[in-house]
PDB file of N, CA and C in Angstrom:
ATOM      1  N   UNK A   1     -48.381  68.707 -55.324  1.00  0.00           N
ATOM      2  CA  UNK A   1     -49.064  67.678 -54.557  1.00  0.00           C
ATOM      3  C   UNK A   1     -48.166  66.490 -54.293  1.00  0.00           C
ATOM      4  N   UNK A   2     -47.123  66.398 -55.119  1.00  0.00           N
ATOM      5  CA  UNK A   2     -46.149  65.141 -54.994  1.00  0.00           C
ATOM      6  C   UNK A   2     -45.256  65.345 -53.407  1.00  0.00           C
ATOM      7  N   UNK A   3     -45.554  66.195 -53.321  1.00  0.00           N
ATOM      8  CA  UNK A   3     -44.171  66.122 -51.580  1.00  0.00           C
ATOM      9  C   UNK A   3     -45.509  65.819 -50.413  1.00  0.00           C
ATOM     10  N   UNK A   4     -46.570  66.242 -50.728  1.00  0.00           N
ATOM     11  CA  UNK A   4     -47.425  65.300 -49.556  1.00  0.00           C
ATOM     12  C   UNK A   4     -48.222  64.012 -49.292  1.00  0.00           C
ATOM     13  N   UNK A   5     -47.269  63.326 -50.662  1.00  0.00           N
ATOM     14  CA  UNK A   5     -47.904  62.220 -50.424  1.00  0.00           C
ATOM     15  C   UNK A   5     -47.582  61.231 -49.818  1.00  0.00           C
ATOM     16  N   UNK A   6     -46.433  61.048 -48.914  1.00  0.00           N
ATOM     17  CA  UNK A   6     -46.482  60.567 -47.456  1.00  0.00           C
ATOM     18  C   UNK A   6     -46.868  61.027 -46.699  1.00  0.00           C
ATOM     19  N   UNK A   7     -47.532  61.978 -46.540  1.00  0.00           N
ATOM     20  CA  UNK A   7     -47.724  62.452 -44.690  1.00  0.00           C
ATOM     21  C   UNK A   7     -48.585  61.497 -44.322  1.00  0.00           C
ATOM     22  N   UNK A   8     -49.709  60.493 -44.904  1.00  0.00           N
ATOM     23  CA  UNK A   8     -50.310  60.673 -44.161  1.00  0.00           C
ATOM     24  C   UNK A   8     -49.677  58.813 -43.770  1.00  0.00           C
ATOM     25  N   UNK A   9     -48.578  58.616 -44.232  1.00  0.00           N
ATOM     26  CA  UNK A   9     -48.218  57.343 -43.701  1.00  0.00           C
ATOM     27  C   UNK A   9     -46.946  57.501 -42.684  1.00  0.00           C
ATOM     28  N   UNK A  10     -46.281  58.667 -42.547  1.00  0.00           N
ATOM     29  CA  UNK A  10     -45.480  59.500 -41.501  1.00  0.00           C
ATOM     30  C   UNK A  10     -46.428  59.336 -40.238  1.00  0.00           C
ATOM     31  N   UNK A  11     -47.588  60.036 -40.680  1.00  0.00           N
ATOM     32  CA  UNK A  11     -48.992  60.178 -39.646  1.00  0.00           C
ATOM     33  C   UNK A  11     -49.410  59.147 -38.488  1.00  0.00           C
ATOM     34  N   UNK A  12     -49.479  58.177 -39.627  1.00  0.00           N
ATOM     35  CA  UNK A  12     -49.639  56.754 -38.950  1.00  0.00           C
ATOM     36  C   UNK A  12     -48.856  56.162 -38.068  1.00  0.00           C
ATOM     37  N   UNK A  13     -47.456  56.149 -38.544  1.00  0.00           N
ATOM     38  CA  UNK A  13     -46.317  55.510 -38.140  1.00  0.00           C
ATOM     39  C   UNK A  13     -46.278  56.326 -36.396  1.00  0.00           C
ATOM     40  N   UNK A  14     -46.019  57.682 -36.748  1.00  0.00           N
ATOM     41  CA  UNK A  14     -46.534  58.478 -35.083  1.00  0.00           C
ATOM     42  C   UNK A  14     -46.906  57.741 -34.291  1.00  0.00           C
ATOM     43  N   UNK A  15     -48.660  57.676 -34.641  1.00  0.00           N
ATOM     44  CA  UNK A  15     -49.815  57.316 -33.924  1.00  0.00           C
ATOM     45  C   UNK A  15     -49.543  56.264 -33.751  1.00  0.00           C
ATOM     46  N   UNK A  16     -49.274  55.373 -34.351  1.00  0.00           N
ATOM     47  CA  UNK A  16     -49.192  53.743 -34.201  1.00  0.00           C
ATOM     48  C   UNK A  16     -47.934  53.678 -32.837  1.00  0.00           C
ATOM     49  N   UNK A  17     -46.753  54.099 -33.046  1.00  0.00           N
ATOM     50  CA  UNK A  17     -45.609  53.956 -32.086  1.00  0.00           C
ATOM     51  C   UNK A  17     -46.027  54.445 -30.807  1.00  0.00           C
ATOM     52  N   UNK A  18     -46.922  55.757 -30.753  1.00  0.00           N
ATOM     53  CA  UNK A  18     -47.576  56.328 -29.535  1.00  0.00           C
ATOM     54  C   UNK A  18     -48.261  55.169 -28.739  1.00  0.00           C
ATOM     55  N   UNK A  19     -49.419  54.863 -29.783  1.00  0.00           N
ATOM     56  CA  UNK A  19     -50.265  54.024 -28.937  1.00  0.00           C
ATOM     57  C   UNK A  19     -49.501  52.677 -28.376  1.00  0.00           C
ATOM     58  N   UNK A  20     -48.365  52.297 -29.453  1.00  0.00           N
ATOM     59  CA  UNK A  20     -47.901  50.714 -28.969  1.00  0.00           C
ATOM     60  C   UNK A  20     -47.232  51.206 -27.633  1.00  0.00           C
ATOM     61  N   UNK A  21     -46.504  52.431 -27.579  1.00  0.00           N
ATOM     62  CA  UNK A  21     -45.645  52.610 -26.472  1.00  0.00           C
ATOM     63  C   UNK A  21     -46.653  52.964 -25.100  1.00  0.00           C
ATOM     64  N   UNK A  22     -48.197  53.232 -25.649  1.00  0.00           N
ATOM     65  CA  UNK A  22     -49.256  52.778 -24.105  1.00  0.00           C
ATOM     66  C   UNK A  22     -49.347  52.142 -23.674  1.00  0.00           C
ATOM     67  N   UNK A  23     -49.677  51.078 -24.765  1.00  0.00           N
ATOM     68  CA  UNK A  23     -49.604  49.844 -24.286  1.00  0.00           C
ATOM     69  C   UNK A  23     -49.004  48.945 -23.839  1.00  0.00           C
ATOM     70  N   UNK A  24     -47.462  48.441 -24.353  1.00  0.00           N
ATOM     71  CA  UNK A  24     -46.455  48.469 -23.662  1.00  0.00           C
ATOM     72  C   UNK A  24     -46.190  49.094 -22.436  1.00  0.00           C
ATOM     73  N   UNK A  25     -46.429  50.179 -21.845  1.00  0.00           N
ATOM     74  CA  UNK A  25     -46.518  51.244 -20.559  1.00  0.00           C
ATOM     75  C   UNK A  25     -47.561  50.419 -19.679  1.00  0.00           C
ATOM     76  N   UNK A  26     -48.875  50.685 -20.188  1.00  0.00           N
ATOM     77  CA  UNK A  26     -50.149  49.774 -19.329  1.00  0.00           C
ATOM     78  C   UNK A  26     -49.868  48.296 -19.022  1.00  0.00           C
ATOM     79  N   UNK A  27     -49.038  47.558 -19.906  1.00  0.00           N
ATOM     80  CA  UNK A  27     -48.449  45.966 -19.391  1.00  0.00           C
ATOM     81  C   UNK A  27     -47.503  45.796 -18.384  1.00  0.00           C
ATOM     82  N   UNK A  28     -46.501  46.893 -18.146  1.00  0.00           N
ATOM     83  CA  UNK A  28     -46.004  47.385 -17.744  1.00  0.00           C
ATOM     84  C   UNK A  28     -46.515  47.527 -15.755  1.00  0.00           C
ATOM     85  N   UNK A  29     -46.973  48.244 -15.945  1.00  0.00           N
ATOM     86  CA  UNK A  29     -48.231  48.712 -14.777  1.00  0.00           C
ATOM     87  C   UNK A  29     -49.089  47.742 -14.432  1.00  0.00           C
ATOM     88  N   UNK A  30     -49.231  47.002 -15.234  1.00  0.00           N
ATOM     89  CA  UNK A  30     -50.272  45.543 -14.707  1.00  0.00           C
ATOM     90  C   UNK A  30     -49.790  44.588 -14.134  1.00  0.00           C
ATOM     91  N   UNK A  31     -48.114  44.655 -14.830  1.00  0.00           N
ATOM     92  CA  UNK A  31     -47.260  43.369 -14.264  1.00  0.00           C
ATOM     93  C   UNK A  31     -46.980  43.912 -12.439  1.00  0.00           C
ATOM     94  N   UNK A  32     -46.324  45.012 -12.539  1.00  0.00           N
ATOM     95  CA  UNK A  32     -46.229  45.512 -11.440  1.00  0.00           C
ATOM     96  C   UNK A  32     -47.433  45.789 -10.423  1.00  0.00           C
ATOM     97  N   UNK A  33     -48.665  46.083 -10.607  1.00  0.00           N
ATOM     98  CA  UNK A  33     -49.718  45.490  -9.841  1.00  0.00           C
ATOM     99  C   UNK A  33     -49.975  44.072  -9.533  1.00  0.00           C
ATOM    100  N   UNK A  34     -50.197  43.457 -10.392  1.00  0.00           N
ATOM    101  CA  UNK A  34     -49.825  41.873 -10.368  1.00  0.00           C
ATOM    102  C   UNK A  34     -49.202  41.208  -8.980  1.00  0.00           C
ATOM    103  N   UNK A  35     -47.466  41.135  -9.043  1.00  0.00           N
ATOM    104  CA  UNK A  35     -46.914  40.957  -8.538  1.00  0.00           C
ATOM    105  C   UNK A  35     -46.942  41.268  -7.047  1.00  0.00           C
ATOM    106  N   UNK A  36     -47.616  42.632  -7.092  1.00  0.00           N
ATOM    107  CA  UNK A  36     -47.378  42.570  -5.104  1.00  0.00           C
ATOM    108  C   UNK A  36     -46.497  43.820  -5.185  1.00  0.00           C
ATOM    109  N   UNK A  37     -45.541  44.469  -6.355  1.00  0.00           N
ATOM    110  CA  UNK A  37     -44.559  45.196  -5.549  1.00  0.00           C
ATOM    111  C   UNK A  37     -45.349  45.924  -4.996  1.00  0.00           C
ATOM    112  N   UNK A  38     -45.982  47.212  -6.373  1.00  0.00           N
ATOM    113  CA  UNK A  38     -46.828  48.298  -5.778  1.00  0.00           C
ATOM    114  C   UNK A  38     -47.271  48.479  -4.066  1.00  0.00           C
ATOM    115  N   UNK A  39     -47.902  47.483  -3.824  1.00  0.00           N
ATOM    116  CA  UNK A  39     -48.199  47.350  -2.628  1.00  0.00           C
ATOM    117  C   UNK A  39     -47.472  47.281  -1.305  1.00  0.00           C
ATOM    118  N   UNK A  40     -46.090  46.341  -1.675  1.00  0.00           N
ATOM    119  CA  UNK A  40     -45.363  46.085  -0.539  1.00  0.00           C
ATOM    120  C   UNK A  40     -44.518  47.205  -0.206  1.00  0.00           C
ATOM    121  N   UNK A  41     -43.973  48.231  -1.794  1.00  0.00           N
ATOM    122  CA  UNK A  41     -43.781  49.353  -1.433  1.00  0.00           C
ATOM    123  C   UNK A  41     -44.282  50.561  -0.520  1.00  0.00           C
ATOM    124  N   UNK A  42     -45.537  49.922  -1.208  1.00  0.00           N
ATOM    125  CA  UNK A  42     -46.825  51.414  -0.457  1.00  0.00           C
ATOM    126  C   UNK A  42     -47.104  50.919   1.189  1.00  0.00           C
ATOM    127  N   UNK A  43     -46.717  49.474   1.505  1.00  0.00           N
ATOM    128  CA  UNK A  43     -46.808  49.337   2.635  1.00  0.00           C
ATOM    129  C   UNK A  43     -46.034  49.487   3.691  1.00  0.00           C
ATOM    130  N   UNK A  44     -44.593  49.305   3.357  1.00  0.00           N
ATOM    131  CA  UNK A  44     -43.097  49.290   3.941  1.00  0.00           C
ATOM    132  C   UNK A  44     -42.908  51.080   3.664  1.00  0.00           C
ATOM    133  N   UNK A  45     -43.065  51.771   2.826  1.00  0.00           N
ATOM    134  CA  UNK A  45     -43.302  53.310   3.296  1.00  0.00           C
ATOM    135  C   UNK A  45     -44.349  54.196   3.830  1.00  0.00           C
ATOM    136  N   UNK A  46     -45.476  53.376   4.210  1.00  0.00           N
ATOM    137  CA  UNK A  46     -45.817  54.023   5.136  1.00  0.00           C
ATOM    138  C   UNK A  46     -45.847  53.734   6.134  1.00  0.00           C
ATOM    139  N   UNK A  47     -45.288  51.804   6.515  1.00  0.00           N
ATOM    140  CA  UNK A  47     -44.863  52.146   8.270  1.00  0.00           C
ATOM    141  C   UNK A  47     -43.640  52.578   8.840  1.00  0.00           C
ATOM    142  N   UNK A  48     -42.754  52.872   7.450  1.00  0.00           N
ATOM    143  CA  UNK A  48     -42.101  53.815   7.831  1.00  0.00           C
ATOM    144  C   UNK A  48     -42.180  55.143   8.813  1.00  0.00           C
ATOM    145  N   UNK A  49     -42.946  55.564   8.042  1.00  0.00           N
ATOM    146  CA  UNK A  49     -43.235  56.697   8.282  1.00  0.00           C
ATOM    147  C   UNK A  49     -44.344  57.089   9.382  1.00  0.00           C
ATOM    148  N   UNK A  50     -45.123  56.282   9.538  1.00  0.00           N
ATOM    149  CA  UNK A  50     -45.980  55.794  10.931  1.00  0.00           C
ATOM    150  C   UNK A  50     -45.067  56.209  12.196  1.00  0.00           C
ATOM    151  N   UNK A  51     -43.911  55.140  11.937  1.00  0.00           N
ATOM    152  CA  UNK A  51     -42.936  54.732  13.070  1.00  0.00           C
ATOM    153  C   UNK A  51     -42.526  56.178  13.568  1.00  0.00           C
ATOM    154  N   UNK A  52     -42.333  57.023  12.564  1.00  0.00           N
ATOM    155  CA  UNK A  52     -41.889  58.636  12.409  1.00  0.00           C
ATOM    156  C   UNK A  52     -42.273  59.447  13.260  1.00  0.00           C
ATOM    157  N   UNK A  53     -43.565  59.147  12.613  1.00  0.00           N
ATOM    158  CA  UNK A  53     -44.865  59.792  13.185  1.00  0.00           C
ATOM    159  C   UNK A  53     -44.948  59.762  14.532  1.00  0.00           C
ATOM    160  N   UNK A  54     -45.315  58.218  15.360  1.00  0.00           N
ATOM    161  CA  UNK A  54     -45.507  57.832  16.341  1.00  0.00           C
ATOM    162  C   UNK A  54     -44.344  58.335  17.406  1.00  0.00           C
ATOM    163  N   UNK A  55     -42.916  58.225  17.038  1.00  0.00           N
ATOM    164  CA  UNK A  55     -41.754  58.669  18.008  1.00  0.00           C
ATOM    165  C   UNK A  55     -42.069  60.359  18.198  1.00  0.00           C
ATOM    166  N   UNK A  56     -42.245  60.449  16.705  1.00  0.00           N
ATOM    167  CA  UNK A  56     -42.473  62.317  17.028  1.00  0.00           C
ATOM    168  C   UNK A  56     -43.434  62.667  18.082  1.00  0.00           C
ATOM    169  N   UNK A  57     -44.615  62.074  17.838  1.00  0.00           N
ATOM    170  CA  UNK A  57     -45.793  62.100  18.842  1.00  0.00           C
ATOM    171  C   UNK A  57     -45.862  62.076  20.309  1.00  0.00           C
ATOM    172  N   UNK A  58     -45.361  60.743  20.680  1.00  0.00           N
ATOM    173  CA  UNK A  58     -45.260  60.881  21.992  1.00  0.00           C
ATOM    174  C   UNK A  58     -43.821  61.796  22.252  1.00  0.00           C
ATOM    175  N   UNK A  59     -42.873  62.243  21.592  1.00  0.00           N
ATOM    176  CA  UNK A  59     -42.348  63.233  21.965  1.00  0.00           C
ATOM    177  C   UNK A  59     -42.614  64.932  22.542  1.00  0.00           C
ATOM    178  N   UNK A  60     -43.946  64.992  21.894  1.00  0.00           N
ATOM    179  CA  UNK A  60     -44.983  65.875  21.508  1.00  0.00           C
ATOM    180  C   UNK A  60     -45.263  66.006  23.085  1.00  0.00           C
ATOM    181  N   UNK A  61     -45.881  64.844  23.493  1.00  0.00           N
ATOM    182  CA  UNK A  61     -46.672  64.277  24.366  1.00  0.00           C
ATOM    183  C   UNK A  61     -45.574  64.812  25.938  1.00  0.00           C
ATOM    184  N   UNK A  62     -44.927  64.052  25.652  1.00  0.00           N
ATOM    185  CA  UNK A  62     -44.183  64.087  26.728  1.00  0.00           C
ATOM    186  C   UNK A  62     -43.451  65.517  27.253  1.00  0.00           C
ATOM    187  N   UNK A  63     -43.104  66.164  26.137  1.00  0.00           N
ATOM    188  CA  UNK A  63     -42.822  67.540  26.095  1.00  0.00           C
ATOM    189  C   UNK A  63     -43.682  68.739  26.713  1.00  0.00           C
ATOM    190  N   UNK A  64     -44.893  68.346  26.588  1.00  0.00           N
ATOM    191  CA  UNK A  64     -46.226  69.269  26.424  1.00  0.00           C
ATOM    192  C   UNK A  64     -46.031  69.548  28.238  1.00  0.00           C
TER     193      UNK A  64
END
């Protein structure tokens, strides 16, 4: 019985580093919502890609 009597503070140490490293992760993700990037990213790639879209289109168009 003497060699398992750390596990269950091995156990902990796990769980504990897991969860801090969520949380840390989720602050993470909040700052970056926060701020605007998320968004300005998600906005500047998709009129990217709009623009894409739109040249392809009336190419479409004009072709037809």
């Amino acid at each position: 019985m003497g060699r398992f009597r750390g596990q269950s503070s091995v156990e902990y140490a796990i769980v504990f580093a897991a969860f801090l490293a969520m949380i840390v992760g989720l602050g993470a993700v909040a700052n970056l919502l926060e701020s605007g990037l998320v968004l300005e990213h998600a906005l500047q790639s998709a009129s990217h890609h709009l623009s894409n879209v739109a040249a392809a289109a009336w190419a479409d168009i004009f072709l037809y």
